[in-house]
PDB file of N, CA and C in Angstrom:
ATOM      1  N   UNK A   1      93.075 101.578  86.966  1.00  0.00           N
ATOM      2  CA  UNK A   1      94.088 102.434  86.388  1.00  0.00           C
ATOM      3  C   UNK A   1      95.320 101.589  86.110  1.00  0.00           C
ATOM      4  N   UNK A   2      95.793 101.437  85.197  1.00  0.00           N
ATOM      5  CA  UNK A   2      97.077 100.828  84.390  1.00  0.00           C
ATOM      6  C   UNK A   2      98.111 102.397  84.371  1.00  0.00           C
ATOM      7  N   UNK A   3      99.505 101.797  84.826  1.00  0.00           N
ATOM      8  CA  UNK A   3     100.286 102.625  84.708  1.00  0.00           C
ATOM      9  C   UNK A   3     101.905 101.684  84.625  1.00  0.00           C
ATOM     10  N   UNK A   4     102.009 101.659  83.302  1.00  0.00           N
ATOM     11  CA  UNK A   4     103.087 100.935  82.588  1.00  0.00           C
ATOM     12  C   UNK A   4     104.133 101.851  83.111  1.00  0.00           C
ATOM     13  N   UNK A   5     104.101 102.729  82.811  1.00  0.00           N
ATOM     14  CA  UNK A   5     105.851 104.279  82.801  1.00  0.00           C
ATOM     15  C   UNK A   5     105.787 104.337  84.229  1.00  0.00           C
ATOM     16  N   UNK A   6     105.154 103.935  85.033  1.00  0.00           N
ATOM     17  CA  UNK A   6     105.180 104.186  86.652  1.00  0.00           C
ATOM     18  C   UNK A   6     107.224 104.144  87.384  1.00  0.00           C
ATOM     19  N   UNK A   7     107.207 104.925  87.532  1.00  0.00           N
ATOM     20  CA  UNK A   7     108.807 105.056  88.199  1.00  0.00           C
ATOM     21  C   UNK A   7     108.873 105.021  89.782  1.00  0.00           C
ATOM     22  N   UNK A   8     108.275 105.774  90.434  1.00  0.00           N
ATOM     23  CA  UNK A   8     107.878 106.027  91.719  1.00  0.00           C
ATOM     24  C   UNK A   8     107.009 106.743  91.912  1.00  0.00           C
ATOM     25  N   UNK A   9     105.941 106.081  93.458  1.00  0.00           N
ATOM     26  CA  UNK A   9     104.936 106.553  93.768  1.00  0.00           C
ATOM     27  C   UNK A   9     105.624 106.894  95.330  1.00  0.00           C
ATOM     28  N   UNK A  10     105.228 108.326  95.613  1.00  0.00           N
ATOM     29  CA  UNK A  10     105.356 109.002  96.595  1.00  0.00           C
ATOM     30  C   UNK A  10     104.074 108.957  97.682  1.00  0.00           C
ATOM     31  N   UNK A  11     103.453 108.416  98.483  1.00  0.00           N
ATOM     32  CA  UNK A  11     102.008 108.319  99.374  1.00  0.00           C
ATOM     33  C   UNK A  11     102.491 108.744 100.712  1.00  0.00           C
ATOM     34  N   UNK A  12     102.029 110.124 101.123  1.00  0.00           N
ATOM     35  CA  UNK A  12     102.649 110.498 102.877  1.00  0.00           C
ATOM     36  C   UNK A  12     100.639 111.010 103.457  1.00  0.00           C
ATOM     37  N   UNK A  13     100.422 110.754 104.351  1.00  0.00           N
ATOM     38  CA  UNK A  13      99.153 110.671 105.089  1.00  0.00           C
ATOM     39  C   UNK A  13      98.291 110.077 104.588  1.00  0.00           C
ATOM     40  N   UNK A  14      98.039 108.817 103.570  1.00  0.00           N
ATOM     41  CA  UNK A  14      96.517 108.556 102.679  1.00  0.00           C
ATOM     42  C   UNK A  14      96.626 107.602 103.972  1.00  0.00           C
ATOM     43  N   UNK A  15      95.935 107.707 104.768  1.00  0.00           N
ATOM     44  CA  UNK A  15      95.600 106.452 105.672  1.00  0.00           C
ATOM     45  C   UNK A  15      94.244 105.549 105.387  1.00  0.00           C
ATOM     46  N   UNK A  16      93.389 106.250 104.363  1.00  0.00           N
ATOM     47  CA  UNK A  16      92.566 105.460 104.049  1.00  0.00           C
ATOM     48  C   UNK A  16      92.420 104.607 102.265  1.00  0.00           C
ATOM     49  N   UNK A  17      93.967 104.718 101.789  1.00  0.00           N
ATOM     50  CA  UNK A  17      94.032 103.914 100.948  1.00  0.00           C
ATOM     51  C   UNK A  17      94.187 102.641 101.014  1.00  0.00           C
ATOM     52  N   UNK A  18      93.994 102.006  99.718  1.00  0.00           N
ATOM     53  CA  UNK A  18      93.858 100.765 100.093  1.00  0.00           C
ATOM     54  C   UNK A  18      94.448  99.813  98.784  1.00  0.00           C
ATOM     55  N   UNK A  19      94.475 100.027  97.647  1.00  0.00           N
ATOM     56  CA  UNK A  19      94.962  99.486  96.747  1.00  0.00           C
ATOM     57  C   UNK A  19      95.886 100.373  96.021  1.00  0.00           C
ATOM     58  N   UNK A  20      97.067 100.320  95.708  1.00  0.00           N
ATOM     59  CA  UNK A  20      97.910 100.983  94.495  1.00  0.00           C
ATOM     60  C   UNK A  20      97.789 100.699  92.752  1.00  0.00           C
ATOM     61  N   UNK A  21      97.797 101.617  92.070  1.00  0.00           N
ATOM     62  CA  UNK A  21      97.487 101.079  90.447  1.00  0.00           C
ATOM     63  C   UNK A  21      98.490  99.667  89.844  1.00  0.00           C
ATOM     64  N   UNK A  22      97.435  99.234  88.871  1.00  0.00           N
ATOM     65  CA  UNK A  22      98.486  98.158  88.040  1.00  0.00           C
ATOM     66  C   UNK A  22      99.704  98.513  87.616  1.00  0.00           C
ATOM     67  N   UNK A  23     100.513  97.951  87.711  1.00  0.00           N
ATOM     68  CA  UNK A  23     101.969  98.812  87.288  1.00  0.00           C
ATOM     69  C   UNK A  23     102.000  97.673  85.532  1.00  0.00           C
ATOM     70  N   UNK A  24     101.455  96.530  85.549  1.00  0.00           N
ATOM     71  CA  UNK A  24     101.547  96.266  83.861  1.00  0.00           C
ATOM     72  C   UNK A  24     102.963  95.815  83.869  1.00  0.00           C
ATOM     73  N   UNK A  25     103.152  94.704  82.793  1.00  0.00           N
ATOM     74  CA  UNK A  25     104.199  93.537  82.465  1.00  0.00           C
ATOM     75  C   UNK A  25     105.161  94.434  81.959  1.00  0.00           C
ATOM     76  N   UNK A  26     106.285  94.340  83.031  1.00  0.00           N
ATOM     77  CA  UNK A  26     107.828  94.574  82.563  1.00  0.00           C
ATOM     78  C   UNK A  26     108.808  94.276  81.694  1.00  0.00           C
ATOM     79  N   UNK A  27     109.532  95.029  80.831  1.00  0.00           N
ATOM     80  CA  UNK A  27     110.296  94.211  80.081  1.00  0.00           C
ATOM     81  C   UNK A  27     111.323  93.693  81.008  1.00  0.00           C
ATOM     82  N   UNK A  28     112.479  92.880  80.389  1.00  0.00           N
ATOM     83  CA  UNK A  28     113.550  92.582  81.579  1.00  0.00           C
ATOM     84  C   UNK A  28     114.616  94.005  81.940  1.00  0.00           C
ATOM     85  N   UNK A  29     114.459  95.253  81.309  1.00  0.00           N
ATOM     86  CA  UNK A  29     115.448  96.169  80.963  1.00  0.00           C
ATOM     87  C   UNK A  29     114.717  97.344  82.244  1.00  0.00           C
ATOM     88  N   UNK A  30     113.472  97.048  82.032  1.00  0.00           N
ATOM     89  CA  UNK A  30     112.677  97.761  83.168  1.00  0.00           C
ATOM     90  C   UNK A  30     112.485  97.706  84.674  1.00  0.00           C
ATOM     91  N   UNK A  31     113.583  98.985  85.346  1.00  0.00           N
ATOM     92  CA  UNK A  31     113.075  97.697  86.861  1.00  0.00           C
ATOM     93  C   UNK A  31     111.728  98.395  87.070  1.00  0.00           C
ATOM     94  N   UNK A  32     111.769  97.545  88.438  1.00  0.00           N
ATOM     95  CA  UNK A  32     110.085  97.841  89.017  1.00  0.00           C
ATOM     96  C   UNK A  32     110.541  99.396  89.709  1.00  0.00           C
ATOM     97  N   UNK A  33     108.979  99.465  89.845  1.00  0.00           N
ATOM     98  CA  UNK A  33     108.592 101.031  90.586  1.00  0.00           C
ATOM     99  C   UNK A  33     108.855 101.235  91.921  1.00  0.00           C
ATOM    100  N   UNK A  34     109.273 102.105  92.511  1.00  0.00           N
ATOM    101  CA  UNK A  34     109.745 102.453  93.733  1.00  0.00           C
ATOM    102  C   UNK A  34     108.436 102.736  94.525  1.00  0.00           C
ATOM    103  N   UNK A  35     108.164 102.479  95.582  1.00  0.00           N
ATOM    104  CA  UNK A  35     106.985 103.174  96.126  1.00  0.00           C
ATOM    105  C   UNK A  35     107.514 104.095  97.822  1.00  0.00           C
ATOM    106  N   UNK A  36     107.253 105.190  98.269  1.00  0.00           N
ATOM    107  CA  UNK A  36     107.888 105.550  98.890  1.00  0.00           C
ATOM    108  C   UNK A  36     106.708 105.781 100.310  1.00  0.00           C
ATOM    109  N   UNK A  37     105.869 104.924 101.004  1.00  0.00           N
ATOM    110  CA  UNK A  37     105.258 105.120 101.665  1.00  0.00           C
ATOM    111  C   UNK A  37     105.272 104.702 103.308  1.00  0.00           C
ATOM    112  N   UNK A  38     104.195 104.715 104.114  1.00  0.00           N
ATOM    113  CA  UNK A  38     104.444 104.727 105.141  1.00  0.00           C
ATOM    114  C   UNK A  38     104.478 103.550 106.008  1.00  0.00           C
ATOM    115  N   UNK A  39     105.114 103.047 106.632  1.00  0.00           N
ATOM    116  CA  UNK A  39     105.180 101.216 106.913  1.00  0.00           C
ATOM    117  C   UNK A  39     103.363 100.776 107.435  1.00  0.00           C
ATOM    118  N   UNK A  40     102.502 101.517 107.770  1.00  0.00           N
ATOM    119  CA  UNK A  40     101.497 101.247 108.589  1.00  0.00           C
ATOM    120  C   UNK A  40     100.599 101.401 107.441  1.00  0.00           C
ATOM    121  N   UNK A  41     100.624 102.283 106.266  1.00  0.00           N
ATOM    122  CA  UNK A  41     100.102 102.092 105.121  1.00  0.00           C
ATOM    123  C   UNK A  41      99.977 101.068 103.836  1.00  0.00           C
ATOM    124  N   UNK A  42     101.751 100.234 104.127  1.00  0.00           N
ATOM    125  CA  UNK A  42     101.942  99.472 103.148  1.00  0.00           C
ATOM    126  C   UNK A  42     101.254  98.544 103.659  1.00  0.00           C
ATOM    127  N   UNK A  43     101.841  98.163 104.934  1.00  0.00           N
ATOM    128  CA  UNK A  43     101.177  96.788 105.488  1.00  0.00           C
ATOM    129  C   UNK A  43      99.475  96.443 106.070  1.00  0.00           C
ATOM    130  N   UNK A  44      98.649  97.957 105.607  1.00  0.00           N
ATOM    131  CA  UNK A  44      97.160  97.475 105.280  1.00  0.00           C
ATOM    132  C   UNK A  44      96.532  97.466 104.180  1.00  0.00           C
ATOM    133  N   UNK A  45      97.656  97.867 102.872  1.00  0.00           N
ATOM    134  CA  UNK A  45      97.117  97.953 101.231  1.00  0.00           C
ATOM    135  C   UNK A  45      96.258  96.240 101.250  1.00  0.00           C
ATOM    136  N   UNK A  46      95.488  95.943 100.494  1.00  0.00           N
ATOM    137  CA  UNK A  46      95.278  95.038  99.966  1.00  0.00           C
ATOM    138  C   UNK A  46      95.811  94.447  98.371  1.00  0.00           C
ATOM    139  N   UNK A  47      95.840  93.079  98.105  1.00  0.00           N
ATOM    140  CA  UNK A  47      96.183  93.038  96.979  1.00  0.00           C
ATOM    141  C   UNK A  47      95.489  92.023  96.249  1.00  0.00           C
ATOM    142  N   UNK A  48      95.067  92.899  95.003  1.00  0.00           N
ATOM    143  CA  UNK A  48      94.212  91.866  94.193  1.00  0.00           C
ATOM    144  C   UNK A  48      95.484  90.386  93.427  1.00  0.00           C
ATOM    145  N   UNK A  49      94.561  89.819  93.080  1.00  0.00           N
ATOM    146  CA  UNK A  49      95.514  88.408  92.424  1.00  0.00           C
ATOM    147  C   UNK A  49      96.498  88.737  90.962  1.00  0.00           C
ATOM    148  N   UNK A  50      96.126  90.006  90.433  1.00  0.00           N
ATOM    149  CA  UNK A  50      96.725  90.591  89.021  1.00  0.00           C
ATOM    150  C   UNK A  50      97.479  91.417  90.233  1.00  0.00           C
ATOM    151  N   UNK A  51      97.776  92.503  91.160  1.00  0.00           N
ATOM    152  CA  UNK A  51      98.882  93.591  91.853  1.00  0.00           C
ATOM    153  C   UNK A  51      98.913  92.591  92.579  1.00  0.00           C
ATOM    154  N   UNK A  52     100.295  92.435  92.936  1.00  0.00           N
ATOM    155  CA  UNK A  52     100.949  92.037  94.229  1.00  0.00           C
ATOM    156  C   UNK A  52     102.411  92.670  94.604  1.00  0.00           C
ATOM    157  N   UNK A  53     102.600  92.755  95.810  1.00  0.00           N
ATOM    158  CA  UNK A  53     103.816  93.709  96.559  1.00  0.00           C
ATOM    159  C   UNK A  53     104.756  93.295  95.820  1.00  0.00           C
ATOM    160  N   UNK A  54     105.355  91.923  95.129  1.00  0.00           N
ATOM    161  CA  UNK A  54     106.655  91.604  94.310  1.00  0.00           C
ATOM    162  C   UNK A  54     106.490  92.940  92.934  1.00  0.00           C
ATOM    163  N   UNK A  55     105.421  93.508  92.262  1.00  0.00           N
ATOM    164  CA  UNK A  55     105.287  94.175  90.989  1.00  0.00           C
ATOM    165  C   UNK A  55     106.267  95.733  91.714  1.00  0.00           C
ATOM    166  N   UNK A  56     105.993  95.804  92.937  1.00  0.00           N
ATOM    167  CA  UNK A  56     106.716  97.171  93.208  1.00  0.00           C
ATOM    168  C   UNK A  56     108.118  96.737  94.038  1.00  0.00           C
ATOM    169  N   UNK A  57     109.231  97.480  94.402  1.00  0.00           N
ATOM    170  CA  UNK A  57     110.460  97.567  95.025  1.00  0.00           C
ATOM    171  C   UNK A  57     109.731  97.571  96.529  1.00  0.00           C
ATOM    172  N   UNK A  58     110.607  97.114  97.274  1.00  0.00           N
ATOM    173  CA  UNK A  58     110.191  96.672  98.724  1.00  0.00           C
ATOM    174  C   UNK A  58     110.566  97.980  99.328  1.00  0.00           C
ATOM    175  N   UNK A  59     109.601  99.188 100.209  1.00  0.00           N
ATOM    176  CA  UNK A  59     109.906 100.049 100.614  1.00  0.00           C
ATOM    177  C   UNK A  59     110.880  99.748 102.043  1.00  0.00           C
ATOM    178  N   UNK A  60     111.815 100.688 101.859  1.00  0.00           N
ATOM    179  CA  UNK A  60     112.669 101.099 103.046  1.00  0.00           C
ATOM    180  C   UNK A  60     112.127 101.383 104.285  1.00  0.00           C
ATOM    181  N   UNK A  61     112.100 100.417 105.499  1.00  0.00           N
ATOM    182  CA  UNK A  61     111.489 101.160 106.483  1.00  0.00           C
ATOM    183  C   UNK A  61     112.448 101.264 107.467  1.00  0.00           C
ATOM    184  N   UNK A  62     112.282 102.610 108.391  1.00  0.00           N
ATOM    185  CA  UNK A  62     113.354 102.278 109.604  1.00  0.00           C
ATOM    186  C   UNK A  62     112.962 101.110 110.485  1.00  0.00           C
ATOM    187  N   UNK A  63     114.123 100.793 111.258  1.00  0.00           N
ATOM    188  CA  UNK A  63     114.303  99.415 112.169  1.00  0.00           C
ATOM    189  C   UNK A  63     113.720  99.913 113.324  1.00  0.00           C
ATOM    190  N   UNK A  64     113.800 100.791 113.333  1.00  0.00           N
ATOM    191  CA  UNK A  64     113.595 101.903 114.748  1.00  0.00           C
ATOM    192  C   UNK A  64     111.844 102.041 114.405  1.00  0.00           C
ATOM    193  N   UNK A  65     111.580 101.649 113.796  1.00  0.00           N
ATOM    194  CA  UNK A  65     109.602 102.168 113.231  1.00  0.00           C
ATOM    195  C   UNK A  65     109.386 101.078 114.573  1.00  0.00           C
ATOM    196  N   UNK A  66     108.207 102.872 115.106  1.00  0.00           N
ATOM    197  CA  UNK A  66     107.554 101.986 116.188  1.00  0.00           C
ATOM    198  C   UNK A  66     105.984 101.976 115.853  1.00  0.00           C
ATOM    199  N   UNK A  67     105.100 101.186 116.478  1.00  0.00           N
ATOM    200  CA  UNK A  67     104.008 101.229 115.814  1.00  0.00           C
ATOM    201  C   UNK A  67     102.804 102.808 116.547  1.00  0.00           C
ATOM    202  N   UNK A  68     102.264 103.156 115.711  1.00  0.00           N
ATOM    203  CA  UNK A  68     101.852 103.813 116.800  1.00  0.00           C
ATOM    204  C   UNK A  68     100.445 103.521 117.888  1.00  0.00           C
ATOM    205  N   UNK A  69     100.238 104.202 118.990  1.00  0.00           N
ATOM    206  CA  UNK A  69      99.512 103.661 119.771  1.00  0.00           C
ATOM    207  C   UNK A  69      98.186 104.374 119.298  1.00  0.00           C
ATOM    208  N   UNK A  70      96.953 104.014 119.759  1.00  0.00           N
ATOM    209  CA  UNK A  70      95.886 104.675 119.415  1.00  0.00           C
ATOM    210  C   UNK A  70      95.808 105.626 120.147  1.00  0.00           C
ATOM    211  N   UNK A  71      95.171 106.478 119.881  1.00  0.00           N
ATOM    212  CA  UNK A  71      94.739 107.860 120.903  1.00  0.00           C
ATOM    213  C   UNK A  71      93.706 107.688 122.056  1.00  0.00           C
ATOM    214  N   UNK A  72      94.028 107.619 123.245  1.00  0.00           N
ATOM    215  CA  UNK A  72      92.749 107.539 123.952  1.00  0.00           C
ATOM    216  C   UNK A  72      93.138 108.593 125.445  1.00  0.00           C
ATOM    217  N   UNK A  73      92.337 108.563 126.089  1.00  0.00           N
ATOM    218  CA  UNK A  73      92.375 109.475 127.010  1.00  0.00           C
ATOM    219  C   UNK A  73      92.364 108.704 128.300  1.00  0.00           C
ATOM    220  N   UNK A  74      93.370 108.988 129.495  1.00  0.00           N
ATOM    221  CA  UNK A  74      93.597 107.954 130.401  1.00  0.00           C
ATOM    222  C   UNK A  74      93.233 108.921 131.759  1.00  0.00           C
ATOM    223  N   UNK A  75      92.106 108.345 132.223  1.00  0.00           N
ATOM    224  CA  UNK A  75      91.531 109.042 133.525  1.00  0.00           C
ATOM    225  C   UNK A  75      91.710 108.340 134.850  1.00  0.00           C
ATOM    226  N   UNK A  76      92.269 109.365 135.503  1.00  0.00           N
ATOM    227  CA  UNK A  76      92.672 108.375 136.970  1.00  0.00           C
ATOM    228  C   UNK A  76      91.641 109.075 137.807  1.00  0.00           C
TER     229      UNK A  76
END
């Protein structure tokens, strides 16, 4: 999927995504696309050699983001 007009992408629970669309060659007048997702999501996207994280705006994360722990059940 090619998406030149891309402005911002909004992603809240896809935990099993994995790649974001081509965003396609910018003019200089064009900024890049905003992406508004979740720090534990961005940092398992993969990126092919044509998408890379510089084509989108660097998402905002809090400083305070803690990671989360896995779920398990603790039996004494």
């Amino acid at each position: 999927m090619v998406a030149p007009n891309l402005k911002t992408i909004k992603i809240r629970g896809c935990w099993a995504l994995r790649r974001l669309p081509v965003v396609g060659t910018r003019s200089g007048d064009m900024k890049k696309p905003t992406a508004e997702i979740e720090k534990d999501v961005w940092d398992a996207l993969e990126w092919d050699g044509e998408v890379c994280p510089d084509h989108f705006e660097a998402p905002l994360h809090s400083r305070y983001y803690k990671k989360k722990l896995p779920r398990v059940s603790v039996l004494r």
